[in-house]
N, C-alpha and C. Protein backbone atom coordinates (compact mmCIF):
# COMPACT_ATOMS: atom_id res chain seq x y z
N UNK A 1 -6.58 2.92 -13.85
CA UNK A 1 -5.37 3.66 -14.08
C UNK A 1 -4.53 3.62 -12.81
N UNK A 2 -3.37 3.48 -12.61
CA UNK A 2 -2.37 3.20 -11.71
C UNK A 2 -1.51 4.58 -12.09
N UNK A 3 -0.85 4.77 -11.04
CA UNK A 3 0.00 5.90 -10.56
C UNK A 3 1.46 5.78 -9.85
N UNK A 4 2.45 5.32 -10.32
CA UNK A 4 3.74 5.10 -9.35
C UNK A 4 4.31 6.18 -8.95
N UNK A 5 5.13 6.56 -7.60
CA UNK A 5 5.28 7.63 -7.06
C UNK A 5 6.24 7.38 -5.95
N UNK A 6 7.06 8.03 -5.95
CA UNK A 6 7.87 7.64 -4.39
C UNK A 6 7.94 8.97 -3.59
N UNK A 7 7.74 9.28 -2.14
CA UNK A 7 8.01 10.41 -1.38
C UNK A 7 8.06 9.75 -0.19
N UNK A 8 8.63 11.60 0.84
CA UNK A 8 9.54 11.42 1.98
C UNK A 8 7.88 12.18 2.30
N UNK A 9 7.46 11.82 3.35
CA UNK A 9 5.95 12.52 4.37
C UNK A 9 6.46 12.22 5.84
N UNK A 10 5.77 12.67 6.54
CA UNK A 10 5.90 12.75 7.94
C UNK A 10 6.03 10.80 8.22
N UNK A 11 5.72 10.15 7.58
CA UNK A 11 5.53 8.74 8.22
C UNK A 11 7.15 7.84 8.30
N UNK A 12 7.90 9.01 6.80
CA UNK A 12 8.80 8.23 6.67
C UNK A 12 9.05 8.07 5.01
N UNK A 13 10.09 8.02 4.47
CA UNK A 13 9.93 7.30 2.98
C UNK A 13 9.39 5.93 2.76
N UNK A 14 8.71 6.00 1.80
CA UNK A 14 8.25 5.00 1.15
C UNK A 14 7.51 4.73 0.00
N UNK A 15 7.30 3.97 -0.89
CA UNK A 15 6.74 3.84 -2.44
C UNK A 15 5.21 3.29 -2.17
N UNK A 16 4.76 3.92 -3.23
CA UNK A 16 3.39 3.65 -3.18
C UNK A 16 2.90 4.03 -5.10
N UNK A 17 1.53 3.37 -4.39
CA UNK A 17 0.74 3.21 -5.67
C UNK A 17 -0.67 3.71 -5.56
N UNK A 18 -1.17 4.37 -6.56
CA UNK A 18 -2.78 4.94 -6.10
C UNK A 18 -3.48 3.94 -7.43
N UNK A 19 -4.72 3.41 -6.92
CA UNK A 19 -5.17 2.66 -7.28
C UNK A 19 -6.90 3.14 -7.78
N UNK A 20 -7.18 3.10 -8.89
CA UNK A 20 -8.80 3.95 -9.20
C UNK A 20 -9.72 2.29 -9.25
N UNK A 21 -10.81 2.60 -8.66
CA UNK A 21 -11.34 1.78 -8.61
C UNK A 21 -12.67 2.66 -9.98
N UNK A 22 -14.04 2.57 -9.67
CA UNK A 22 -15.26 3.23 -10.08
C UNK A 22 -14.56 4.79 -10.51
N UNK A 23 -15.47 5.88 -10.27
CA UNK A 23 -15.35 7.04 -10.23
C UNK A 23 -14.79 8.03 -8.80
N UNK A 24 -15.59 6.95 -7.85
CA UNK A 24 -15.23 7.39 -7.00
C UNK A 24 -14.80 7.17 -5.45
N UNK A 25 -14.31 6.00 -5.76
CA UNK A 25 -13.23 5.10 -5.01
C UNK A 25 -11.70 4.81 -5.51
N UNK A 26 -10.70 5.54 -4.46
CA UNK A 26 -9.26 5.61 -4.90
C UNK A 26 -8.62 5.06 -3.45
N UNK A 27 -8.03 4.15 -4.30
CA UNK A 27 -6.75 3.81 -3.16
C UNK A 27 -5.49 3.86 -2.89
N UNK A 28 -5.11 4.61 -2.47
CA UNK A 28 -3.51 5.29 -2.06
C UNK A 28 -2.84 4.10 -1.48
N UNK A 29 -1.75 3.06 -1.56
CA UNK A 29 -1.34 2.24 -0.95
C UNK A 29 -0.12 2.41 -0.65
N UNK A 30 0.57 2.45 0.38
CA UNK A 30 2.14 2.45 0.70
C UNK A 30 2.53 1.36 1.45
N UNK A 31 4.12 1.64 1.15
CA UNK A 31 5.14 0.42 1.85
C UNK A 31 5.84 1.40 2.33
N UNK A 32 6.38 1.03 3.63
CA UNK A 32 7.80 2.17 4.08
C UNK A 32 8.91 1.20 3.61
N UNK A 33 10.12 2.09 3.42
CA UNK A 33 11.00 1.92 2.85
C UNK A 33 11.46 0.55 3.79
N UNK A 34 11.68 0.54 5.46
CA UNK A 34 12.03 -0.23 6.05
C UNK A 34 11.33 -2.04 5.79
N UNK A 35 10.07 -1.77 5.64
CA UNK A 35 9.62 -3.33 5.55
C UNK A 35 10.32 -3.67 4.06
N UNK A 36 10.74 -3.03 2.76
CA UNK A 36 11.37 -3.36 1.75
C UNK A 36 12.47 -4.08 1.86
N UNK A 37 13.32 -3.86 2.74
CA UNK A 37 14.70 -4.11 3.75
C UNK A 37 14.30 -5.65 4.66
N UNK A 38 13.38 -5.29 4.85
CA UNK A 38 13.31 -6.86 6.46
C UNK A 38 13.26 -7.81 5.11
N UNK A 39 14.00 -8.97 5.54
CA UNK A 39 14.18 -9.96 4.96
C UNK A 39 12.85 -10.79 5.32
N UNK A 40 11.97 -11.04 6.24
CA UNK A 40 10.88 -11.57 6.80
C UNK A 40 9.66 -11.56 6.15
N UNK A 41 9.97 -9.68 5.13
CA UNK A 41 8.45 -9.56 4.69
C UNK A 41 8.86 -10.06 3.36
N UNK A 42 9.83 -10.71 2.43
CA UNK A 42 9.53 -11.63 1.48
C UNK A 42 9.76 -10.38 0.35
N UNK A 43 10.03 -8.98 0.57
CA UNK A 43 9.69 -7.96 -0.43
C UNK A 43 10.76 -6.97 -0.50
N UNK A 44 12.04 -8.12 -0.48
CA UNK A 44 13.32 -7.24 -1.05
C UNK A 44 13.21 -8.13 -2.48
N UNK A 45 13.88 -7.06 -3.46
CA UNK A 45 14.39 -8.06 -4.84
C UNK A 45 12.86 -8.21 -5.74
N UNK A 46 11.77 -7.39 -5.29
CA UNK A 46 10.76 -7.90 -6.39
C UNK A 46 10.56 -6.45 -6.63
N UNK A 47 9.43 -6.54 -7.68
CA UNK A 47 8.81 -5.04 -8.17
C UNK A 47 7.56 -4.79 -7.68
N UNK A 48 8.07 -3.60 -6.43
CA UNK A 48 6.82 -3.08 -5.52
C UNK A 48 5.91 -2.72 -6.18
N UNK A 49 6.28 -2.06 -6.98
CA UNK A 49 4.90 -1.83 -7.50
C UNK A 49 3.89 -1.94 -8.12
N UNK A 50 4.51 -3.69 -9.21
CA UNK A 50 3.68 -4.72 -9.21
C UNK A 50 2.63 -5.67 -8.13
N UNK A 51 3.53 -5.36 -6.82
CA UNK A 51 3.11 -5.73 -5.76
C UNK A 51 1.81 -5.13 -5.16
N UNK A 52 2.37 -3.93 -5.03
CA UNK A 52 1.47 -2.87 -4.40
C UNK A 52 0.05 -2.92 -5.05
N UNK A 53 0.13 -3.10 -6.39
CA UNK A 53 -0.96 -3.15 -7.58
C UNK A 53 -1.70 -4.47 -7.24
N UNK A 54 -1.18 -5.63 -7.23
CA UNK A 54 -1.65 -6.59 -7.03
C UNK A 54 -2.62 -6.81 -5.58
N UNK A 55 -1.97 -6.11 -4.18
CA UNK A 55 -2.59 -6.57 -3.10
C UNK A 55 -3.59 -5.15 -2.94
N UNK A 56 -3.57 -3.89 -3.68
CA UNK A 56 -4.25 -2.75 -3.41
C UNK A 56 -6.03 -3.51 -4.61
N UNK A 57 -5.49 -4.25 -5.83
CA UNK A 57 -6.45 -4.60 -6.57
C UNK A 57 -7.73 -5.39 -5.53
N UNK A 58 -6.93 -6.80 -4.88
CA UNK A 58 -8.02 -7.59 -3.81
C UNK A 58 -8.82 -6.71 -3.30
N UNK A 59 -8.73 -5.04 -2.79
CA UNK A 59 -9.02 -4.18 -2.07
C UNK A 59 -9.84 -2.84 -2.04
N UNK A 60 -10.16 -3.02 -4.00
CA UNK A 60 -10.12 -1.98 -4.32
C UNK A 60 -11.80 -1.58 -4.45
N UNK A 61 -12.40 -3.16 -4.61
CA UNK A 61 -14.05 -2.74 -4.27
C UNK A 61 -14.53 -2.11 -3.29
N UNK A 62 -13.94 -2.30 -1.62
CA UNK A 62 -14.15 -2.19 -0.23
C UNK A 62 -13.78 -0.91 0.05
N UNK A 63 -13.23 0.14 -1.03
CA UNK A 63 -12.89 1.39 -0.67
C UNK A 63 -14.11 2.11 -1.04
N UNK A 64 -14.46 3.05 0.08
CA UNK A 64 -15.52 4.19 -0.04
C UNK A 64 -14.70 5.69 -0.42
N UNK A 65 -14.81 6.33 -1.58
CA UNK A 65 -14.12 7.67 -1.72
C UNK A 65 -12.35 7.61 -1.77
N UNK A 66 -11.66 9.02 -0.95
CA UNK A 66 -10.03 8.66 -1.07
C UNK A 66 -9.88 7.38 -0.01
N UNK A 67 -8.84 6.98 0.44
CA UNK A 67 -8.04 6.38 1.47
C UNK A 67 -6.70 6.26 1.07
N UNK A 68 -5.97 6.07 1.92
CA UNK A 68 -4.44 6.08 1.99
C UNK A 68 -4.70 5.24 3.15
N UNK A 69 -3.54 3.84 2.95
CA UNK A 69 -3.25 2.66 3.82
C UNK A 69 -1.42 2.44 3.19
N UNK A 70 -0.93 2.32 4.63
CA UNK A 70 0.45 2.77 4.98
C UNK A 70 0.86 0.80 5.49
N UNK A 71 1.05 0.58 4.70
CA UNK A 71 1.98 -1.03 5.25
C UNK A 71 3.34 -0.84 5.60
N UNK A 72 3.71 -1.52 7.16
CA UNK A 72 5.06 -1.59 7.47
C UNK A 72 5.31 -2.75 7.68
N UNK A 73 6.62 -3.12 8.11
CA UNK A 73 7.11 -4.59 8.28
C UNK A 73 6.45 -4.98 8.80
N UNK A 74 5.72 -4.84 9.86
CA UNK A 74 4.93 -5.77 10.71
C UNK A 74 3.83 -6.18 10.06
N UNK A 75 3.49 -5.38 9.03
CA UNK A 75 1.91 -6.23 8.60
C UNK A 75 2.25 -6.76 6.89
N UNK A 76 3.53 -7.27 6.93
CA UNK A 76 3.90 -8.70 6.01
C UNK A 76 4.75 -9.33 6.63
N UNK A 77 4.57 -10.73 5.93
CA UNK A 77 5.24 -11.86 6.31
C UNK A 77 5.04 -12.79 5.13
N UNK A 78 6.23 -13.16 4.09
CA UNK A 78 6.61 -13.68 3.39
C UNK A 78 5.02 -13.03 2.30
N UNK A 79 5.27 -11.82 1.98
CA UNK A 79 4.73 -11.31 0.66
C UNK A 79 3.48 -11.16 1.10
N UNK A 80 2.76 -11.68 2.32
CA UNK A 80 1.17 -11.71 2.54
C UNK A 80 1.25 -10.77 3.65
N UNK A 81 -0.62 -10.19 3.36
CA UNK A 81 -0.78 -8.96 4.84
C UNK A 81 -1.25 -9.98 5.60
N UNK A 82 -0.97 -9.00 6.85
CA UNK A 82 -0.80 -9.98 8.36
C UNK A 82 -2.31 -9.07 8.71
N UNK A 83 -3.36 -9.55 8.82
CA UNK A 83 -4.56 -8.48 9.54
C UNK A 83 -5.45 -8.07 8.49
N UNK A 84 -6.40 -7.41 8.75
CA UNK A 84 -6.54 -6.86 7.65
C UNK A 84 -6.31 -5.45 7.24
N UNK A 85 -6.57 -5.29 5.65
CA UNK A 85 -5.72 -3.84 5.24
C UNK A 85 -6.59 -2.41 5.56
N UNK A 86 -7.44 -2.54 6.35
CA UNK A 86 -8.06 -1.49 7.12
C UNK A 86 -7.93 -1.19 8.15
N UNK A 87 -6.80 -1.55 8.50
CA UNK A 87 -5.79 -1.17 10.16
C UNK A 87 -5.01 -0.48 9.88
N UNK A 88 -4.72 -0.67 8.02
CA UNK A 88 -3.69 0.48 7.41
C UNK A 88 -3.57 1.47 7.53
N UNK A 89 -5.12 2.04 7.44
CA UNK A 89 -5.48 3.18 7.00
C UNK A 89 -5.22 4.36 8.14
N UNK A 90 -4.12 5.21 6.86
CA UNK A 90 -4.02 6.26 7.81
C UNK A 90 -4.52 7.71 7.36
N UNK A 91 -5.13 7.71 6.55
CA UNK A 91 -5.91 9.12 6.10
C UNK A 91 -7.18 9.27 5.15
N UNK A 92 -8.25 10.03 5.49
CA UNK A 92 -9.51 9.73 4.54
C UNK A 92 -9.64 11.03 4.01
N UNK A 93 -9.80 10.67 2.92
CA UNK A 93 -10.08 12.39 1.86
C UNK A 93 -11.56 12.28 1.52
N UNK A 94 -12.44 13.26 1.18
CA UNK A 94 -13.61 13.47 0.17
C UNK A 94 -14.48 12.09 1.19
């Protein structure tokens, strides 16, 4: 089950997607509004949150419990993550 959602948090605006893996692995994924904008990260003009769905799915076995992982311009470049997506991570629940 997928979840689309947009809010303003301390990091900044940006869209995101929560992603259920098992019972009890969830993945919170965000974009800030700014990497949507950089022409570099390849991710003006498409549907984030097809996106978000797609690169949170590769990801979604490797999650233990909540997480929330926060992508900014710097960690895309032409539609792909730059690193890996556990540098994202900026908050652990449960």
């Amino acid at each position: 089950m997928q979840k689309n959602r947009s809010s303003i948090k301390p990091n900044g605006p940006y869209e995101a997607v929560v992603i259920r893996g098992n019972a009890s692995n969830v993945l919170e994924l965000r974009v800030t509004i700014l990497a949507l904008r950089v022409e570099s990260t390849g991710l003006r003009n498409i549907n984030i949150h097809e996106w978000l769905c797609k690169i949170g799915n590769q990801f979604i076995d490797e999650v233990e419990g909540y997480k929330v992982a926060l992508i900014t311009a710097a960690d895309v470049s032409n539609r792909q993550i730059v690193g890996s997506w556990k540098e994202r991570e900026i908050n652990k629940k449960g």
